[in-house]
C-alpha atoms as a PDB file:
ATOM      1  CA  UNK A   1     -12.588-187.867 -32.906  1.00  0.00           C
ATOM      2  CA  UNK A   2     -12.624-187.448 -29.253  1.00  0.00           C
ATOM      3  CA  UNK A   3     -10.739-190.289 -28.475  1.00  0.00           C
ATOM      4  CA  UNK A   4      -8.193-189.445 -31.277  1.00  0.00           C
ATOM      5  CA  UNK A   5      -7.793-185.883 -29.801  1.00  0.00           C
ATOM      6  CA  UNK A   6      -7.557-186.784 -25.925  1.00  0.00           C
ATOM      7  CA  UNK A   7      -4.499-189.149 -27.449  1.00  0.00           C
ATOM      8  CA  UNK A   8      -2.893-186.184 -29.058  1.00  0.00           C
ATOM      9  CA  UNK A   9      -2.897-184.041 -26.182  1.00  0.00           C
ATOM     10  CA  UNK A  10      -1.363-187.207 -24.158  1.00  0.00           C
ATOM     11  CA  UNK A  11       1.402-187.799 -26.332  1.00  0.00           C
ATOM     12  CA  UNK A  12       2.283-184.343 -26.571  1.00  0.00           C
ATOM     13  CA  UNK A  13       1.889-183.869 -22.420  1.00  0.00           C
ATOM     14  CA  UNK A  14       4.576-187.091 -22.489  1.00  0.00           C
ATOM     15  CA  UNK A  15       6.967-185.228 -24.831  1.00  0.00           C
ATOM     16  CA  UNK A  16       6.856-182.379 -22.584  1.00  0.00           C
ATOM     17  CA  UNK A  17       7.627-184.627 -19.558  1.00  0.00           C
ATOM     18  CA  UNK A  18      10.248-186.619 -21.332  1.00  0.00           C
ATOM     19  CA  UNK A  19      12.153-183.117 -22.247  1.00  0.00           C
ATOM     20  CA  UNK A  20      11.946-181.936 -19.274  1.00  0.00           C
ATOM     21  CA  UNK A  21      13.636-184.821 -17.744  1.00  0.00           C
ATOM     22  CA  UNK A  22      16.259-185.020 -20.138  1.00  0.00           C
ATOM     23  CA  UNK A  23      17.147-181.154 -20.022  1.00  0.00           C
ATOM     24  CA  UNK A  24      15.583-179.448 -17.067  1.00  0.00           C
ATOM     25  CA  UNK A  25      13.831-176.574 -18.777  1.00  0.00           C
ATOM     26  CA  UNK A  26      12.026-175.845 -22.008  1.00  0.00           C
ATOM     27  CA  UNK A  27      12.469-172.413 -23.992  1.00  0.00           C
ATOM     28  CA  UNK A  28      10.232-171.668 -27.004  1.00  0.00           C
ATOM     29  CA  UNK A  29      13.813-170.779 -28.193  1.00  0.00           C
ATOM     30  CA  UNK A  30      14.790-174.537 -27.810  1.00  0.00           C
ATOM     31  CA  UNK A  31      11.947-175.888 -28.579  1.00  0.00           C
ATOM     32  CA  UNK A  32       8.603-173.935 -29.738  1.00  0.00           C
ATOM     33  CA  UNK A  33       6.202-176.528 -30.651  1.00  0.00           C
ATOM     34  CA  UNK A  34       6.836-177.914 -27.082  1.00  0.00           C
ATOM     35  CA  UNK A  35       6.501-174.695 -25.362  1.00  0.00           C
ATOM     36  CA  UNK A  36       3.398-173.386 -27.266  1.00  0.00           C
ATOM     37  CA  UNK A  37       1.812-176.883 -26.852  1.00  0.00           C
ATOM     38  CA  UNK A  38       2.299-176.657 -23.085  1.00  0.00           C
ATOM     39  CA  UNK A  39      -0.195-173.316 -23.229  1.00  0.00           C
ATOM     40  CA  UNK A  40      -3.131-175.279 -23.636  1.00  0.00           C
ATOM     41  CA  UNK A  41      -4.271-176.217 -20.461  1.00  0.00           C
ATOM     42  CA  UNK A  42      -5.448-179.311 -20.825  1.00  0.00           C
ATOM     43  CA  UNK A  43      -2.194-180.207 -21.928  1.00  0.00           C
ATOM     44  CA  UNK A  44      -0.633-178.502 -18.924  1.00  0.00           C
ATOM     45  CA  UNK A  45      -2.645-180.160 -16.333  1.00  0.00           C
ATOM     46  CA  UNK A  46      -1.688-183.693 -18.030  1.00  0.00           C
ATOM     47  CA  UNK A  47       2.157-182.640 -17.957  1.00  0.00           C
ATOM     48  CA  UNK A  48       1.294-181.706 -14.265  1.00  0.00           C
ATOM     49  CA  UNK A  49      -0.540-185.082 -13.438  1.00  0.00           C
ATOM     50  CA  UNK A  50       2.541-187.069 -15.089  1.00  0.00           C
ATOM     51  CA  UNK A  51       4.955-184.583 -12.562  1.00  0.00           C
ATOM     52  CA  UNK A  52       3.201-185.139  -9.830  1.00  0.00           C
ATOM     53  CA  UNK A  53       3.126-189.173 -10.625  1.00  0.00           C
ATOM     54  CA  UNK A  54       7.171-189.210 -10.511  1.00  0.00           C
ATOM     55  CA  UNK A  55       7.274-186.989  -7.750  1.00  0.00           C
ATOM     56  CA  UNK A  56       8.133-183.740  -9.700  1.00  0.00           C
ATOM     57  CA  UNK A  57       6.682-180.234 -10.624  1.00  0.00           C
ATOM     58  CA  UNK A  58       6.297-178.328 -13.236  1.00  0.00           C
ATOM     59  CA  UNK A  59       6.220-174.490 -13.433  1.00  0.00           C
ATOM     60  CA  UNK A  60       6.052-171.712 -15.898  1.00  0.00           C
ATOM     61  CA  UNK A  61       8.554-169.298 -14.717  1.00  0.00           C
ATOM     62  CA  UNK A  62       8.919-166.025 -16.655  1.00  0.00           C
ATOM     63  CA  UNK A  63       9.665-167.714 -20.124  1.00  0.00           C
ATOM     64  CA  UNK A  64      11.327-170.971 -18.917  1.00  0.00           C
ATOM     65  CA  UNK A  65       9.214-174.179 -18.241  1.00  0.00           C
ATOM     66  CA  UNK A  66      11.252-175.865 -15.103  1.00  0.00           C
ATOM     67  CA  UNK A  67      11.093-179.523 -14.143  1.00  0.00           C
ATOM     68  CA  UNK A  68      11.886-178.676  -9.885  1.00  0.00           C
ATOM     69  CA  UNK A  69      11.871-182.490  -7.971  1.00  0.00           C
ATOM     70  CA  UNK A  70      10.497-182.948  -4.822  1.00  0.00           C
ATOM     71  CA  UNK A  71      12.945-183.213  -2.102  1.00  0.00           C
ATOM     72  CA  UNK A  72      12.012-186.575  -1.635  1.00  0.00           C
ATOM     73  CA  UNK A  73      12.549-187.293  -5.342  1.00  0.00           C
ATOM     74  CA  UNK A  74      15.192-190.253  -5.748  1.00  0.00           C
ATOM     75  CA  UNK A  75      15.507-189.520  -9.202  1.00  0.00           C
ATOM     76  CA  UNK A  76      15.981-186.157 -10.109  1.00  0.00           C
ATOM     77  CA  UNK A  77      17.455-184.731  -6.729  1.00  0.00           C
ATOM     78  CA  UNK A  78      20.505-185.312  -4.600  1.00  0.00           C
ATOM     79  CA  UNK A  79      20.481-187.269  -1.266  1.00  0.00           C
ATOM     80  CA  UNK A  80      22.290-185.244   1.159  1.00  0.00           C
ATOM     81  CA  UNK A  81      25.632-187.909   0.246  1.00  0.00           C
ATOM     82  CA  UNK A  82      25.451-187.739  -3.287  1.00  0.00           C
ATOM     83  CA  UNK A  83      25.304-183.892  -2.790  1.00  0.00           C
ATOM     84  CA  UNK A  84      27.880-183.957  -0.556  1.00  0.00           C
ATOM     85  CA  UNK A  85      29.975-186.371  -2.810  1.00  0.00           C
ATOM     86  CA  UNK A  86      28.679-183.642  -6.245  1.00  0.00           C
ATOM     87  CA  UNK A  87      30.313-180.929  -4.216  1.00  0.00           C
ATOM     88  CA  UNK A  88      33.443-182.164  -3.079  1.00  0.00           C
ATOM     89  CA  UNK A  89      33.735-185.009  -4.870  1.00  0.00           C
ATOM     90  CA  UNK A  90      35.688-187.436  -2.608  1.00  0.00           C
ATOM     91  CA  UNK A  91      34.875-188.866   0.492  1.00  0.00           C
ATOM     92  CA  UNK A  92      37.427-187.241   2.414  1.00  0.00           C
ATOM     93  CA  UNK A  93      35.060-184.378   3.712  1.00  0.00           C
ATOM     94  CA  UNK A  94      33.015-184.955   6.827  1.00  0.00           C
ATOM     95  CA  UNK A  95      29.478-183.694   7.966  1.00  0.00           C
ATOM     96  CA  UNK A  96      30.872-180.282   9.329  1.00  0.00           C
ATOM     97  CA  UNK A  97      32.123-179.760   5.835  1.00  0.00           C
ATOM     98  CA  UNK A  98      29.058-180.452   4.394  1.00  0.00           C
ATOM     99  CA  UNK A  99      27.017-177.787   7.133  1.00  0.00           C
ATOM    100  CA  UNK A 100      30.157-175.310   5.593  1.00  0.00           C
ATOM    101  CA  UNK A 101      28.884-175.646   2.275  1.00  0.00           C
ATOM    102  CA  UNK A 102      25.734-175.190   2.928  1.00  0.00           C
ATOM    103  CA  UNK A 103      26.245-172.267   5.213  1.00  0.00           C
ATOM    104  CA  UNK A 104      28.064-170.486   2.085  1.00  0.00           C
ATOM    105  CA  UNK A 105      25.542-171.366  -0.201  1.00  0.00           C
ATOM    106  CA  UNK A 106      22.917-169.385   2.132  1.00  0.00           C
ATOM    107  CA  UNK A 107      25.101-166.416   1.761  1.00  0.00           C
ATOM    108  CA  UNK A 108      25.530-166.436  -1.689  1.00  0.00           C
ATOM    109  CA  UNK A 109      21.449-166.652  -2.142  1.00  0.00           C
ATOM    110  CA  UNK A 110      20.729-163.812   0.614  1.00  0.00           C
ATOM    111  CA  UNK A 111      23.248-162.072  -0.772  1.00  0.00           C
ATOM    112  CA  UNK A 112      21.498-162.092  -4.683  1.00  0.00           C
ATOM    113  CA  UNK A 113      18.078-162.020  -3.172  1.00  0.00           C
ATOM    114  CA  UNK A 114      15.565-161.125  -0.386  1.00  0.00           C
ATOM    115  CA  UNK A 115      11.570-161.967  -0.001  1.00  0.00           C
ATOM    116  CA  UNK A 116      10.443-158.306  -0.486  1.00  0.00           C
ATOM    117  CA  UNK A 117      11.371-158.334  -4.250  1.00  0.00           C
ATOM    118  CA  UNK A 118      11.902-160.497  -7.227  1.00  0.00           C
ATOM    119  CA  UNK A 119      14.562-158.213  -8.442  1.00  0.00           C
ATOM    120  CA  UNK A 120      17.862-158.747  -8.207  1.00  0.00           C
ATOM    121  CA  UNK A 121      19.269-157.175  -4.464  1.00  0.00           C
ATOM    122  CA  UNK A 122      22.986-157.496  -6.569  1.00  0.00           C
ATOM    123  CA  UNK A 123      24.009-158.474  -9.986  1.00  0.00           C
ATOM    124  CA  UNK A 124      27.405-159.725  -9.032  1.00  0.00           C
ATOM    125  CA  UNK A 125      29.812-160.024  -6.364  1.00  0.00           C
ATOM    126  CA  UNK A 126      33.504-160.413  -6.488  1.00  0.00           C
ATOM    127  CA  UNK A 127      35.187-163.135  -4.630  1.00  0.00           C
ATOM    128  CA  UNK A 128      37.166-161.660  -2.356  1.00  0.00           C
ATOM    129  CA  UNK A 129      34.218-159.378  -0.845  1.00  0.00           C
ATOM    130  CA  UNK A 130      31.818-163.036  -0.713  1.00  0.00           C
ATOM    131  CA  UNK A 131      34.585-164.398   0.951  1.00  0.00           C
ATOM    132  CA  UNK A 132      34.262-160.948   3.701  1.00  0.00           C
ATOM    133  CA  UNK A 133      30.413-162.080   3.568  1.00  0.00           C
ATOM    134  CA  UNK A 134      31.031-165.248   4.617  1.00  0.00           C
ATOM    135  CA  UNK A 135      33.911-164.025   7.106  1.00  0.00           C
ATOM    136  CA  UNK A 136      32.099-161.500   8.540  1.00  0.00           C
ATOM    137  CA  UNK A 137      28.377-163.610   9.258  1.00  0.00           C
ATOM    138  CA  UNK A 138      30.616-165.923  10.797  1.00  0.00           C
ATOM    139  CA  UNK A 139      32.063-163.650  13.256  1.00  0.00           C
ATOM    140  CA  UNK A 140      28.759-162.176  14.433  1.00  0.00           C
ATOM    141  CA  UNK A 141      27.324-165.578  14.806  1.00  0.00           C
ATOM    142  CA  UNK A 142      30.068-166.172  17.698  1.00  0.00           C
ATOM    143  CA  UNK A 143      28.524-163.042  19.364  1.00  0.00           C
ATOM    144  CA  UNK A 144      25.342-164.706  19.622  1.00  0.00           C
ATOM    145  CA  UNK A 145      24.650-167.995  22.403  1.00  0.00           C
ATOM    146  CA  UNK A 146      25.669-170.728  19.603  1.00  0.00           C
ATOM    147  CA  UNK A 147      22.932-173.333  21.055  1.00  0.00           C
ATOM    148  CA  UNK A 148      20.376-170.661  21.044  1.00  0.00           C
ATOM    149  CA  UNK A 149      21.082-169.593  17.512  1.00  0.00           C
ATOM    150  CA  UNK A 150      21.104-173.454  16.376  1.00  0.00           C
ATOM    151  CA  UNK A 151      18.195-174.268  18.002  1.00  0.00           C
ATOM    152  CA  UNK A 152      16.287-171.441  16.465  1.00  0.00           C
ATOM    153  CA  UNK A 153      17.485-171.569  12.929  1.00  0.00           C
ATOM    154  CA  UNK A 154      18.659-174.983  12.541  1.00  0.00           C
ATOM    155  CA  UNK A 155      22.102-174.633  11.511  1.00  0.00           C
ATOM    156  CA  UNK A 156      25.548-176.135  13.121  1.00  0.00           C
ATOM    157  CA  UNK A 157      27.028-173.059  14.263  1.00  0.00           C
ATOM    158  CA  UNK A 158      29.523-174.128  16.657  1.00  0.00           C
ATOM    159  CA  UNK A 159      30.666-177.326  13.745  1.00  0.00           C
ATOM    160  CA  UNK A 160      30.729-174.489  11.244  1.00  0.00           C
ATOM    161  CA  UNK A 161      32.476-171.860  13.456  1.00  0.00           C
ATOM    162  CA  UNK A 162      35.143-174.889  14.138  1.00  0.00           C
ATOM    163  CA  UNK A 163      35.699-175.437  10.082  1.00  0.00           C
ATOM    164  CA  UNK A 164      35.758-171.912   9.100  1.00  0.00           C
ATOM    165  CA  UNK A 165      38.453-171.265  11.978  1.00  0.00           C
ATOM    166  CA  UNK A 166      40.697-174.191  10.629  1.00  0.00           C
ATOM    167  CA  UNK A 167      40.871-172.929   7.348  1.00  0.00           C
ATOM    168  CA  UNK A 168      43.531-170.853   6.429  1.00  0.00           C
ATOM    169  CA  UNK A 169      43.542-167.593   4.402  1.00  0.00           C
ATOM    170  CA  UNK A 170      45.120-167.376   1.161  1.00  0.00           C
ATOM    171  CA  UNK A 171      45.800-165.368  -2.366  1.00  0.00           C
ATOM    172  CA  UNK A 172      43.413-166.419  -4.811  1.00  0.00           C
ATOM    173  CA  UNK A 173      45.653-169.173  -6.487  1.00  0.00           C
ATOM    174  CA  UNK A 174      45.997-171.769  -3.462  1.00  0.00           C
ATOM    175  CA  UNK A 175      42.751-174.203  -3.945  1.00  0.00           C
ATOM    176  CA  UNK A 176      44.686-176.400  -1.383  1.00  0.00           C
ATOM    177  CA  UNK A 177      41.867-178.093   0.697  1.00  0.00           C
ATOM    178  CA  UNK A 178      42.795-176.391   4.043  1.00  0.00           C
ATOM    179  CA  UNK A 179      42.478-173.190   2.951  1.00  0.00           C
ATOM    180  CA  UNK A 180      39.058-170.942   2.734  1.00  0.00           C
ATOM    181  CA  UNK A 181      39.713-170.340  -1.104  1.00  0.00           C
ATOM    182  CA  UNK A 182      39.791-174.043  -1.948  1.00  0.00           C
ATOM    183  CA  UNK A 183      37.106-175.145  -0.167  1.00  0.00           C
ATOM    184  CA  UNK A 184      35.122-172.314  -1.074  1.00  0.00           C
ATOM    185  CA  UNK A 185      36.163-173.257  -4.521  1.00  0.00           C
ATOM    186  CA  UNK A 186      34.473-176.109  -4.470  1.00  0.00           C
ATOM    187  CA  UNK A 187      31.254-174.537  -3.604  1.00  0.00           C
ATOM    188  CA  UNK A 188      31.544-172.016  -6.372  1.00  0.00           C
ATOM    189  CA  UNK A 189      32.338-174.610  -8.805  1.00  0.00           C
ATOM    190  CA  UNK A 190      29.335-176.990  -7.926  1.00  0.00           C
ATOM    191  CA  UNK A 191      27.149-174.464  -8.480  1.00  0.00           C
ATOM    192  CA  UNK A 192      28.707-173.303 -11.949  1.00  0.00           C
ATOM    193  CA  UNK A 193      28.368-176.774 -13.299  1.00  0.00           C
ATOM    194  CA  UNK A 194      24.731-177.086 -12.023  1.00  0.00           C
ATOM    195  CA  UNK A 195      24.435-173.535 -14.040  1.00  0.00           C
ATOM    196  CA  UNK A 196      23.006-171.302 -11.024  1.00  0.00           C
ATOM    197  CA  UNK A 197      25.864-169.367 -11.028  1.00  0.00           C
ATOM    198  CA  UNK A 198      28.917-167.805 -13.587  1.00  0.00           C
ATOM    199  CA  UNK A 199      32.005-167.952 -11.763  1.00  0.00           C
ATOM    200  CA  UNK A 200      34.520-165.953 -13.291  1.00  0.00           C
ATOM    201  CA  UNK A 201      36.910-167.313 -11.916  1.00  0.00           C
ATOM    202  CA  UNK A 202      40.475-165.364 -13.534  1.00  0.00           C
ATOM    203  CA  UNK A 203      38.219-162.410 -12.929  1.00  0.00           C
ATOM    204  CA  UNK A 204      37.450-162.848  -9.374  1.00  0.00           C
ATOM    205  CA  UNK A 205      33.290-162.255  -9.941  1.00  0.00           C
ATOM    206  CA  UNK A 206      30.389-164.484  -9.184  1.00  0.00           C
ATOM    207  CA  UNK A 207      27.276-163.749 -10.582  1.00  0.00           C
ATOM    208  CA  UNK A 208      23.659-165.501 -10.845  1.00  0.00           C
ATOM    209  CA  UNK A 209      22.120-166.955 -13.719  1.00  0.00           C
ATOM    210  CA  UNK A 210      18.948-166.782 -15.121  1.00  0.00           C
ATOM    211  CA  UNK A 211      18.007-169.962 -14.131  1.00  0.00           C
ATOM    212  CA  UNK A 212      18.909-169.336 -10.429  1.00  0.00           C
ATOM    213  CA  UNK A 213      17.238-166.012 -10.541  1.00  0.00           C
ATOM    214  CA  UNK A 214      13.781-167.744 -12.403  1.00  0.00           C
ATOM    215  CA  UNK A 215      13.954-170.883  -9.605  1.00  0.00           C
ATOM    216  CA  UNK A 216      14.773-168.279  -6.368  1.00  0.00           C
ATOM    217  CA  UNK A 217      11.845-165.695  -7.312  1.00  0.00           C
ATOM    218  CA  UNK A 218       9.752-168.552  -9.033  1.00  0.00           C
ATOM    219  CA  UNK A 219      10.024-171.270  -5.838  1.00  0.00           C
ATOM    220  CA  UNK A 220      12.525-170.837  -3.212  1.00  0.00           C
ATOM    221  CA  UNK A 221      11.657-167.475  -1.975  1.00  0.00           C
ATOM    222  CA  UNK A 222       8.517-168.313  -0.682  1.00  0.00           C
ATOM    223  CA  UNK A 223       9.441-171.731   1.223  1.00  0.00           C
ATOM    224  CA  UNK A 224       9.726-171.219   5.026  1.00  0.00           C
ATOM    225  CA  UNK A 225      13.855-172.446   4.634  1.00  0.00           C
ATOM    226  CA  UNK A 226      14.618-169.167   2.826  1.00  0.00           C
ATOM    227  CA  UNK A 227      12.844-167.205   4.904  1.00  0.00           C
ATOM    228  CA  UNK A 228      14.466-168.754   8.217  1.00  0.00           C
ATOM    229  CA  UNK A 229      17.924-168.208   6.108  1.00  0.00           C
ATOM    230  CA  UNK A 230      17.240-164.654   5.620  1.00  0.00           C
ATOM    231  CA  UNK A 231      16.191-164.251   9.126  1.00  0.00           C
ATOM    232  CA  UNK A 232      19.364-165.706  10.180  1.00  0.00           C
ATOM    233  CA  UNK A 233      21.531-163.045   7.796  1.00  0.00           C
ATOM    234  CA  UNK A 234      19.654-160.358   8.599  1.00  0.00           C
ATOM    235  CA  UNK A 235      20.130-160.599  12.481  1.00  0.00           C
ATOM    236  CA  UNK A 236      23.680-161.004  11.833  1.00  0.00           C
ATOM    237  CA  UNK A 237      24.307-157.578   9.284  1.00  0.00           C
ATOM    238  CA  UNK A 238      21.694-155.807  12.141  1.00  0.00           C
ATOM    239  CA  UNK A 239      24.706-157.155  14.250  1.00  0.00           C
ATOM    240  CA  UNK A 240      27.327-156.139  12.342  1.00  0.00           C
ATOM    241  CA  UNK A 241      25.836-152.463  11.941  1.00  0.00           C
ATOM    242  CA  UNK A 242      25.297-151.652  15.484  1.00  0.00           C
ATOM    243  CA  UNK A 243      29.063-152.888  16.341  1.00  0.00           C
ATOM    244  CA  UNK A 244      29.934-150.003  13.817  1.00  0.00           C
ATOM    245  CA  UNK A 245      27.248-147.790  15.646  1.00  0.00           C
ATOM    246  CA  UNK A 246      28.673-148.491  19.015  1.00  0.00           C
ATOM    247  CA  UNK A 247      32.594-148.688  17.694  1.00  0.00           C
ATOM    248  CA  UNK A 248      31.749-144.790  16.158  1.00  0.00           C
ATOM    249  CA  UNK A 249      30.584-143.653  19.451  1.00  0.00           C
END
């Protein structure tokens, strides 16, 4: 009876696993037999033991179970080319447009979120004033020593400074790659397919989705890389504000 039951509760940790994998989350609204199953916690810790084996987690986040791959996963995450090659997709963009993307995707997260709450520091943004965001951190950065500020946050400054600069402004129509609306596009539209953002795009509004929202406040906010990212933006707004301060004068 034992034996029958401790083969049960395997099988069932297995078909947790195996939906994870194949859909990245579990919803008692998808699935409820699944998702109840997974409150036992003997069943949990097996579906945690098989995670860990393929060099995944599992975590309960609000009312979402989340598969989240380690970063060395091969599997389930990106290399830094294939991410490069998800986002742009051609091989026509270089390492400083790769440090570019990244660089706006740190905005658009410290812009939705910050480490003192799990609530939501915006609901939505519309382009053109992410676009200012972006702009605008950029500028202050070149008020700082570049080396200085790369050394101590680990970020390509002067590459990314040099990228931004050669791209030229435009209306809202012109994704042509030299210009900051097409390459920001691309961004924006990498993250809409991986479903961590809506991009409206007619509309002009970006906003997060649950699933970003459950994986920032659930994971991300606590790992030292957001923390040295909101660091970073934070140094650069106190920046901003006391050029106003000193402009008003």
């Amino acid at each position: 009876m034992l034996e029958n039951t401790v083969i049960s509760e395997f099988t069932t940790a297995i078909d947790i696993y195996a939906y994870l994998t194949e859909h990245r989350s579990l919803t008692r609204e998808k699935q409820s037999t699944l998702f109840d199953s997974y409150t036992d916690e003997e069943i949990q810790q097996l579906v945690k033991l098989i995670a860990q084996r393929y060099k995944t987690r599992v975590e309960l986040i609000k009312n979402t179970i989340y598969l989240i791959p380690e970063r060395d996963n091969r599997l389930f995450s990106y290399t830094k080319g294939e991410l490069k090659n998800a986002i742009f997709k051609s091989s026509n963009y270089n390492e400083t447009d790769f440090n570019l993307a990244n660089f706006i995707i740190l905005e658009l997260l410290t812009t939705f979120y910050n480490s003192t709450s799990d609530e939501l520091a915006m609901f939505q943004v519309s382009y053109n004033e992410f676009e200012n965001r972006v702009n605008l951190s950029i500028k202050k950065a070149c008020e700082y020593n570049l080396e200085e500020l790369e050394n101590e946050h680990n970020i390509a400054f002067i590459n990314i400074i040099n990228k931004w600069s050669s791209l030229k402004g435009s209306d809202n129509q012109n994704k042509v790659k030299d210009t900051r609306y097409g390459f920001m596009s691309k961004v924006l539209l990498f993250l809409n397919n991986e479903k961590l953002i809506v991009w409206y795009e007619s509309d002009g509004i970006i906003a997060p989705t649950t699933r970003l929202t459950d994986l920032v406040c659930g994971v991300i906010l606590y790992k030292p890389e957001f923390k040295n990212a909101e660091a970073l933006f934070d140094k650069l707004k106190s920046q901003e504000n006391l050029t106003i301060r000193k402009e008003s004068e």
